[in-house]
Protein backbone atom coordinates (compact mmCIF):
# COMPACT_ATOMS: atom_id res chain seq x y z
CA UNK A 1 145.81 124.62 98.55
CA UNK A 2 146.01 123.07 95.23
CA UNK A 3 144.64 119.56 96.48
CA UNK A 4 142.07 117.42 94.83
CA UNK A 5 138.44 117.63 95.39
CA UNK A 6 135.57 115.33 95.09
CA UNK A 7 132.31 116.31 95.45
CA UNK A 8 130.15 113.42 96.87
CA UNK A 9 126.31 112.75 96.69
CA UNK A 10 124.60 111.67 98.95
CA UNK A 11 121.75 108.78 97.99
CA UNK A 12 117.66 108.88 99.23
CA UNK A 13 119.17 106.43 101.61
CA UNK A 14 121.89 108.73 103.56
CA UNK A 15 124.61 107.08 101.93
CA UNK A 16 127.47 107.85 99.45
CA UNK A 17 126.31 107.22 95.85
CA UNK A 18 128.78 104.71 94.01
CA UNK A 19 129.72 107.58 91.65
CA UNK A 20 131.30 109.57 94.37
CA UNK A 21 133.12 106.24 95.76
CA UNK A 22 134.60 105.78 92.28
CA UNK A 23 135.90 109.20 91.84
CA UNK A 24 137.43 109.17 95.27
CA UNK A 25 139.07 105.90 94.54
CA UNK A 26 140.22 107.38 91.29
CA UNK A 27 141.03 110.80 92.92
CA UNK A 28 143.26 108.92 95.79
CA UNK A 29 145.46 107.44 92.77
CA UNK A 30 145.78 111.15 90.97
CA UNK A 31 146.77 112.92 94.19
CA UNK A 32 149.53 110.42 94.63
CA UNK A 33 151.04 111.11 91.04
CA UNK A 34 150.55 114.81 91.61
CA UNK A 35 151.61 114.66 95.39
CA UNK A 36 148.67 116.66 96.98
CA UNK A 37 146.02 115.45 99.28
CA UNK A 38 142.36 114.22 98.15
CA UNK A 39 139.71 115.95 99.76
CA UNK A 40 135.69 115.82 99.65
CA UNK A 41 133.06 117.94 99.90
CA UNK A 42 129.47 116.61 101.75
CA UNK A 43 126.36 118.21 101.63
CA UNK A 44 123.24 116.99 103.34
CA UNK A 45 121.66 116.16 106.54
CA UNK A 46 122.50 112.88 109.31
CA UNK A 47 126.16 112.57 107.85
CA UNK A 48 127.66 110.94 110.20
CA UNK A 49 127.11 107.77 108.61
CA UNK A 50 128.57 108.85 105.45
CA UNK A 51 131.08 110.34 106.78
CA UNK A 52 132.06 107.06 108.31
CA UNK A 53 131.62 105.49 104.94
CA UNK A 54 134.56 107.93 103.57
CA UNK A 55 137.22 106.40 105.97
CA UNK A 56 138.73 104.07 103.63
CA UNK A 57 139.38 106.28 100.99
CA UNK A 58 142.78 108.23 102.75
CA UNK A 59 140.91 111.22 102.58
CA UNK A 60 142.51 114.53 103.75
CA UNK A 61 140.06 116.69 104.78
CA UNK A 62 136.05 116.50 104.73
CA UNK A 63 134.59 120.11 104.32
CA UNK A 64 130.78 119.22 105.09
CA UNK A 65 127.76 120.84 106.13
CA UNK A 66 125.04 119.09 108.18
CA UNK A 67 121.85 121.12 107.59
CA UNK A 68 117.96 119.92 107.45
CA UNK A 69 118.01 122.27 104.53
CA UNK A 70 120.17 120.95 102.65
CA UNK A 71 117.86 117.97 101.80
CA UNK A 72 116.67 117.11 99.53
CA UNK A 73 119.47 118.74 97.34
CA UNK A 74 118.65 121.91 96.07
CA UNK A 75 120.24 123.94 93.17
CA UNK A 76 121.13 127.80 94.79
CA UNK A 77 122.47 126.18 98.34
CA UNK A 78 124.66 123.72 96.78
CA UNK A 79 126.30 126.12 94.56
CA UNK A 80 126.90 128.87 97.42
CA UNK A 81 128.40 126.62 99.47
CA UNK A 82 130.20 124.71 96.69
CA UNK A 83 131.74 127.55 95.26
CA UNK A 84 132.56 129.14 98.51
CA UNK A 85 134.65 125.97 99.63
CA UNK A 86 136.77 126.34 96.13
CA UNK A 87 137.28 130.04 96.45
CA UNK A 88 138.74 129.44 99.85
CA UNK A 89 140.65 126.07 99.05
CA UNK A 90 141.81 126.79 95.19
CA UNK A 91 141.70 123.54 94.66
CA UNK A 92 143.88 121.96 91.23
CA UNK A 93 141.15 119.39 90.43
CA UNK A 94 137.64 119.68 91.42
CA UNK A 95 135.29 116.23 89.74
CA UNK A 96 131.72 115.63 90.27
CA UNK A 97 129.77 112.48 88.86
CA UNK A 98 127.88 112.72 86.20
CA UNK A 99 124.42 112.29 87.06
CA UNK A 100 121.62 114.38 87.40
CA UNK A 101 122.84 116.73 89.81
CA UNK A 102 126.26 116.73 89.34
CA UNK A 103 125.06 117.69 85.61
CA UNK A 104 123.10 120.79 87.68
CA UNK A 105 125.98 121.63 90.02
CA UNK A 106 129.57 121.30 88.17
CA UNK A 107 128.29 123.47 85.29
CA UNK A 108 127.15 126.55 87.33
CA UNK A 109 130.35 125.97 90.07
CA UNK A 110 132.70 126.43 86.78
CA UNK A 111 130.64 129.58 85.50
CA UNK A 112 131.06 131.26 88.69
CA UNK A 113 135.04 130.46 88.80
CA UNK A 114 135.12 131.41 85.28
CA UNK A 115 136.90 127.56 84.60
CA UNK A 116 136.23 124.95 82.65
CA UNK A 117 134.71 121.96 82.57
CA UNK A 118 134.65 118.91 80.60
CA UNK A 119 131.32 117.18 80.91
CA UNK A 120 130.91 113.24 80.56
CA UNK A 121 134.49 111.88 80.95
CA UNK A 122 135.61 108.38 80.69
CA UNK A 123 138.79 108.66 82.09
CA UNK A 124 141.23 110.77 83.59
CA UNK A 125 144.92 110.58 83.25
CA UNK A 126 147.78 113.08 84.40
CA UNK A 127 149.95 114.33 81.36
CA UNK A 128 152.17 117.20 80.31
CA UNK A 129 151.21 119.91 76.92
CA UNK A 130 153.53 121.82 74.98
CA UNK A 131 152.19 124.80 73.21
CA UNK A 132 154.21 125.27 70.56
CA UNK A 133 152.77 128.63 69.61
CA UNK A 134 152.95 130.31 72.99
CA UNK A 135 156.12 128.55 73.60
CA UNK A 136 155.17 127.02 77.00
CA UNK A 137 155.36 123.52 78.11
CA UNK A 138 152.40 122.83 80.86
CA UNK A 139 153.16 120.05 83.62
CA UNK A 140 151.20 117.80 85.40
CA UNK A 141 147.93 118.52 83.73
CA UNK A 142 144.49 116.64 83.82
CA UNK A 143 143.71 115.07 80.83
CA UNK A 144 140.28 114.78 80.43
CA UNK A 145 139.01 112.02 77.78
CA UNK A 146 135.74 111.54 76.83
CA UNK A 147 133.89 110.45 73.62
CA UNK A 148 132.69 113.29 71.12
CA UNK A 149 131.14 113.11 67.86
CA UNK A 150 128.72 110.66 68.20
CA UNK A 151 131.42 108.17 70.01
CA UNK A 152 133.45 108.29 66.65
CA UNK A 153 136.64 109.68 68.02
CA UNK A 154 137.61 109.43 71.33
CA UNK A 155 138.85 113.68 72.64
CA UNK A 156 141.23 114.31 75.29
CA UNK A 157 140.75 118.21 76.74
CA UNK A 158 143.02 119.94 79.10
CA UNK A 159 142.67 123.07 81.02
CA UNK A 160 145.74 124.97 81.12
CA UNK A 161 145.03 128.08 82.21
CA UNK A 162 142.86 128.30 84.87
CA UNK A 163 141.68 126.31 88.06
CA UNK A 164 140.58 124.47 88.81
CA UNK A 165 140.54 121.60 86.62
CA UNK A 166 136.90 120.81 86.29
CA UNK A 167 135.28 117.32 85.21
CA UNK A 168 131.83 115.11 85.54
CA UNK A 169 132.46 111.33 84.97
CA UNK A 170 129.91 109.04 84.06
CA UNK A 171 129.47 106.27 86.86
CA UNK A 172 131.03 102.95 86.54
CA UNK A 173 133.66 103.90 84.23
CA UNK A 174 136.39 104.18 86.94
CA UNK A 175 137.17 101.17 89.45
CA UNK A 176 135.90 101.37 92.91
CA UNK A 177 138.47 100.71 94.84
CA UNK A 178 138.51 101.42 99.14
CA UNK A 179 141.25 101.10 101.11
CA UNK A 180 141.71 97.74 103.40
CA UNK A 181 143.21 100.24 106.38
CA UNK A 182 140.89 102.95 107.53
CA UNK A 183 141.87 106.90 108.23
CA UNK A 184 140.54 109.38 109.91
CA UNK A 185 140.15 112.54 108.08
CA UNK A 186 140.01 116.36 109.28
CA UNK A 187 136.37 117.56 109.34
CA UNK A 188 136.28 120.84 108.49
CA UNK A 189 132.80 123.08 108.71
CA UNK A 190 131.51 124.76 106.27
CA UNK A 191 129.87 128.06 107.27
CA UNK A 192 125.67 127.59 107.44
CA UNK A 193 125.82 131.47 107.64
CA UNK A 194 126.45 131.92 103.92
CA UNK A 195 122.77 130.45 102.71
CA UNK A 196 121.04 133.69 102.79
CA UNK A 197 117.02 134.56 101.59
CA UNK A 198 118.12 134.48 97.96
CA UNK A 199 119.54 130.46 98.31
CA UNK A 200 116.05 129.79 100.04
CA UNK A 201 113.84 131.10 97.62
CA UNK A 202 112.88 127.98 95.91
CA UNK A 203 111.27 125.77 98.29
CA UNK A 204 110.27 121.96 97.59
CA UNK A 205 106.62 121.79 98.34
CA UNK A 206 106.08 118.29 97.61
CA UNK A 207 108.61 114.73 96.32
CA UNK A 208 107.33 111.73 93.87
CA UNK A 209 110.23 109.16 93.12
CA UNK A 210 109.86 106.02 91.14
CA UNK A 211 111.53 103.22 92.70
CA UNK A 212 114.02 102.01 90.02
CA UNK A 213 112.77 99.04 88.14
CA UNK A 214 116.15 97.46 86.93
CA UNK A 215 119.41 97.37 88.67
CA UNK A 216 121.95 96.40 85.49
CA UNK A 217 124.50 98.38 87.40
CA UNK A 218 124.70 95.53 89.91
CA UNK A 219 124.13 92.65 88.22
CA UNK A 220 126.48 90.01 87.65
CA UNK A 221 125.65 88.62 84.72
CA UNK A 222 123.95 90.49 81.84
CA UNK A 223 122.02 89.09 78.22
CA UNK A 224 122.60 92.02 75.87
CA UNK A 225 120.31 92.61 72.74
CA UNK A 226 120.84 94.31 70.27
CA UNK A 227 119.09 95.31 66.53
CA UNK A 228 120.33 92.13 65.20
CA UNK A 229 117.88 90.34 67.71
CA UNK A 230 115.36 91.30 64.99
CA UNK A 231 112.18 92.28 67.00
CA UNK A 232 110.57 93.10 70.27
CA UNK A 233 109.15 89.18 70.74
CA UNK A 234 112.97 87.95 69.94
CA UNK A 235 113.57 89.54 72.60
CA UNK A 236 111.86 87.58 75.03
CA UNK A 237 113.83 84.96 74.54
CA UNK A 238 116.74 86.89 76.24
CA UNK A 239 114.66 87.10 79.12
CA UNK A 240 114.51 83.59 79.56
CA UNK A 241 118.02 83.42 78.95
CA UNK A 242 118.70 85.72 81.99
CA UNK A 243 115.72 84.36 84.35
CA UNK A 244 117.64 80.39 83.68
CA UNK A 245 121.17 81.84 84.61
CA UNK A 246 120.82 84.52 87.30
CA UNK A 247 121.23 87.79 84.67
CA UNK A 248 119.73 91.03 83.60
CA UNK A 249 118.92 91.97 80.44
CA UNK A 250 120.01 94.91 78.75
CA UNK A 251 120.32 96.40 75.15
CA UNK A 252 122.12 98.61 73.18
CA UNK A 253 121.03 101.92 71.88
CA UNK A 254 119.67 100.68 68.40
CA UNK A 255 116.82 98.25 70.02
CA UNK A 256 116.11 100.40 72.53
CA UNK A 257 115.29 103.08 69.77
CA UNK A 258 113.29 100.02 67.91
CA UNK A 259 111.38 100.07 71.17
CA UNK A 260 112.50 96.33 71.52
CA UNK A 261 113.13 97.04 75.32
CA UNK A 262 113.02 100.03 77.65
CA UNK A 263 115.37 102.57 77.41
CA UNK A 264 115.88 101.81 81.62
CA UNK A 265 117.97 98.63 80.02
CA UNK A 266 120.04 100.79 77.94
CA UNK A 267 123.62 100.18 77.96
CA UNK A 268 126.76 102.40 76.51
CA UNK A 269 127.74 105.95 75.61
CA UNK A 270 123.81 107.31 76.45
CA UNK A 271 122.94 104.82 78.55
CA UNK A 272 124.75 102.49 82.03
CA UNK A 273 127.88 101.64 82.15
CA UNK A 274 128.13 98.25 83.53
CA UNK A 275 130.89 95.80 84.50
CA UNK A 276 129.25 92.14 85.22
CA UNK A 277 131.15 89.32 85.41
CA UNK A 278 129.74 87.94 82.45
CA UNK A 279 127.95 89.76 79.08
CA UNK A 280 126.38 87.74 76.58
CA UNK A 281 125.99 90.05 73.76
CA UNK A 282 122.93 88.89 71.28
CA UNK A 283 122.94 90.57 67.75
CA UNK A 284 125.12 93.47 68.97
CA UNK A 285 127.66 95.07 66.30
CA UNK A 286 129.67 96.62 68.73
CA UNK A 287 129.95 100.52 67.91
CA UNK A 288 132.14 102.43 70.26
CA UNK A 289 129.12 104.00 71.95
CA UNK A 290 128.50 100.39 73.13
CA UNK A 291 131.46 99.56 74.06
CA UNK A 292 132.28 101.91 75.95
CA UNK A 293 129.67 100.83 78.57
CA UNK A 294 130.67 96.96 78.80
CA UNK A 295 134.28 96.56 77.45
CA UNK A 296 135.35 96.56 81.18
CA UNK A 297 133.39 93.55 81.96
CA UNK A 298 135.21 90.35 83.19
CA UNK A 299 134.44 87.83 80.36
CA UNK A 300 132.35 88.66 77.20
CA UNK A 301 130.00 86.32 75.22
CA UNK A 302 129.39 87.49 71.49
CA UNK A 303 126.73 85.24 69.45
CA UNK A 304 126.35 87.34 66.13
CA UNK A 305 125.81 86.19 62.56
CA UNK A 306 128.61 88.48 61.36
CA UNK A 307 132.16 87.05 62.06
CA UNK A 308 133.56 90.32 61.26
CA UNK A 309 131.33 92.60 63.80
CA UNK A 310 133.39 94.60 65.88
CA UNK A 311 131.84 93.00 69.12
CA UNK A 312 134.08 90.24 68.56
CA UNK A 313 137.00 91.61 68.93
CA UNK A 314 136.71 92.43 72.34
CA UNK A 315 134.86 88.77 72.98
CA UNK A 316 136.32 86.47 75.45
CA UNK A 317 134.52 83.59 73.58
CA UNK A 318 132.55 84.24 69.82
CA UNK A 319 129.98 81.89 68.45
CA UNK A 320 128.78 82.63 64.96
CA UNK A 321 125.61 81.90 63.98
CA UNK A 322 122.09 82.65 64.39
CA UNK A 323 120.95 84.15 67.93
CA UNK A 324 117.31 82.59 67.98
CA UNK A 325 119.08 78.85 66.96
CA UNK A 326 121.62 79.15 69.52
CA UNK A 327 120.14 80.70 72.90
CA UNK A 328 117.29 78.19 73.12
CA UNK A 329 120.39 75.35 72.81
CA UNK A 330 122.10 77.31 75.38
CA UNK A 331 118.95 77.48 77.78
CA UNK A 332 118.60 73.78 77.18
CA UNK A 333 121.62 72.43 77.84
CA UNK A 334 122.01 75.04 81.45
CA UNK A 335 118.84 73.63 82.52
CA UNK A 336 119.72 69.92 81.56
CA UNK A 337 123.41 70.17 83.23
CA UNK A 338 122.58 72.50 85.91
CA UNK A 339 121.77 71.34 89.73
């Protein structure tokens, strides 16, 4: 009762998508300031790896179900059993990741509990709210931040009244973070018997999937563009950039739209977040949608024209001038110095 839950996806591969590994992490840390338990919720078919996988995450309790139909993931099962698992537990904060089906899932789970749900959340923090018109002070509650209006204001939304506390978060925004010393968690069944003719009347004939053709995610290092690069063939020279020193490249919302790259590359608010070791951001102003996908990143490079872009403040290291003078200096010299 009154724990937290984390929903976790399972990948093509039978394994736990990063997402889910971040919001446990984070999930472990708010269940210690709250003092309930984390628990998770598995869907899918051949879990035993994954459920292995979960052991270094001090998980509670695993409520699972281990079902050739329950691949590939389907809308009506997921929510019956979903929603089933929080009408028994009454869980006090229930997260999914914010991908393409927890986008699906979350949304109909919280109609059905009559909750709410904050979509697209950047972080999560435990707080107190004081109505001052009802005259009630509520403890302990989640605060859910996320950007709204465009990124121009950053909104923090609580649910006071009802549970549970329902939130997707956008992958790579919270720290993954396993435990060195593994657990073993209570597995707890869920019931198979509650998928009935009406959960099985969409049936997947036939699958297509793309393998991905970029991984910015995990890459180390990353050359940024952005509409100051001044043109799809500028662009190139990022390429080279990246190919000389081991990176990616990626670009920011504006060049994307000036079809100076694909939107797969597309970092910030709409796009990945990312957090390389290094980003070299080329022509990038820096609006808070940006940011917010690479301001966790371990060192930033800013080469901009502008001395008063916003990018810079955030820069580990800012070089002013003109992107397509400096980059080819910078590929020289790597190539010249480098074994």
């Amino acid at each position: 009762m009154n724990n937290i839950f984390v929903y976790c996806e399972i990948t093509e591969e039978g394994k736990i998508a990063d997402v889910s590994l971040e919001l446990l992490s984070k999930g472990r840390k708010l269940a210690a300031q709250l003092n309930v338990k984390l628990e998770a919720i598995l869907l899918g078919v051949n879990l035993e790896g994954a459920i292995k996988e979960l052991s270094c995450f001090d998980i509670y309790k695993i409520h699972y179900a281990d079902d050739a139909r329950l691949f590939p993931y389907r809308t009506l099962p997921y929510t019956k059993m979903v929603e089933a698992v929080f009408e028994k537990e009454k869980p006090e904060i229930a997260l999914f990741g914010a991908s393409s089906t927890g986008r699906d899932l979350a949304p109909r789970i919280a109609s059905a509990l009559r909750c709410g749900l904050t979509a697209d959340c950047t972080s999560l923090e435990i707080g107190d709210y004081e109505d001052k018109k009802a005259g009630k002070t509520y403890k302990n509650l989640l605060y859910q931040i996320r950007p709204a209006f465009g990124g121009n204001i950053i909104a923090t939304i609580i649910n006071p009244d009802t549970r549970p506390q329902m939130a997707t978060v956008r992958e790579g925004v919270m720290k993954l973070d396993p435990l060195t010393i593994q657990n073993t968690p209570l597995l707890q069944k869920i019931d198979l018997s509650l998928l009935t003719d009406v959960e099985e009347i969409v049936q997947i004939i036939n699958r297509h999937i793309d393998p991905p053709k970029v991984n910015l995610k995990g890459a180390q290092i990353i050359v940024s563009g952005g509409y100051g690069m001044g043109g799809k063939e500028n662009f190139e020279i990022l390429y080279t950039l990246a190919s000389v020193i081991g990176g990616e490249v990626g670009a920011t919302r504006a060049a994307v739209d000036a079809a100076f790259c694909g939107h797969e590359r597309q970092i910030g608010q709409t796009g990945i977040t990312v957090r390389p070791k290094l980003y070299i951001a080329c022509g990038i102003s820096g609006s808070v949608q940006h940011r917010a996908g690479m301001d966790q990143s371990a060192k930033i490079i800013s080469i901009n024209i502008d001395e008063n872009a916003p990018i810079n403040a955030i820069a580990d290291y800012t070089i002013i001038g003109d992107v397509m003078q400096i980059i080819p200096k910078i590929i020289q010299y790597y190539k010249k110095h480098s074994k």
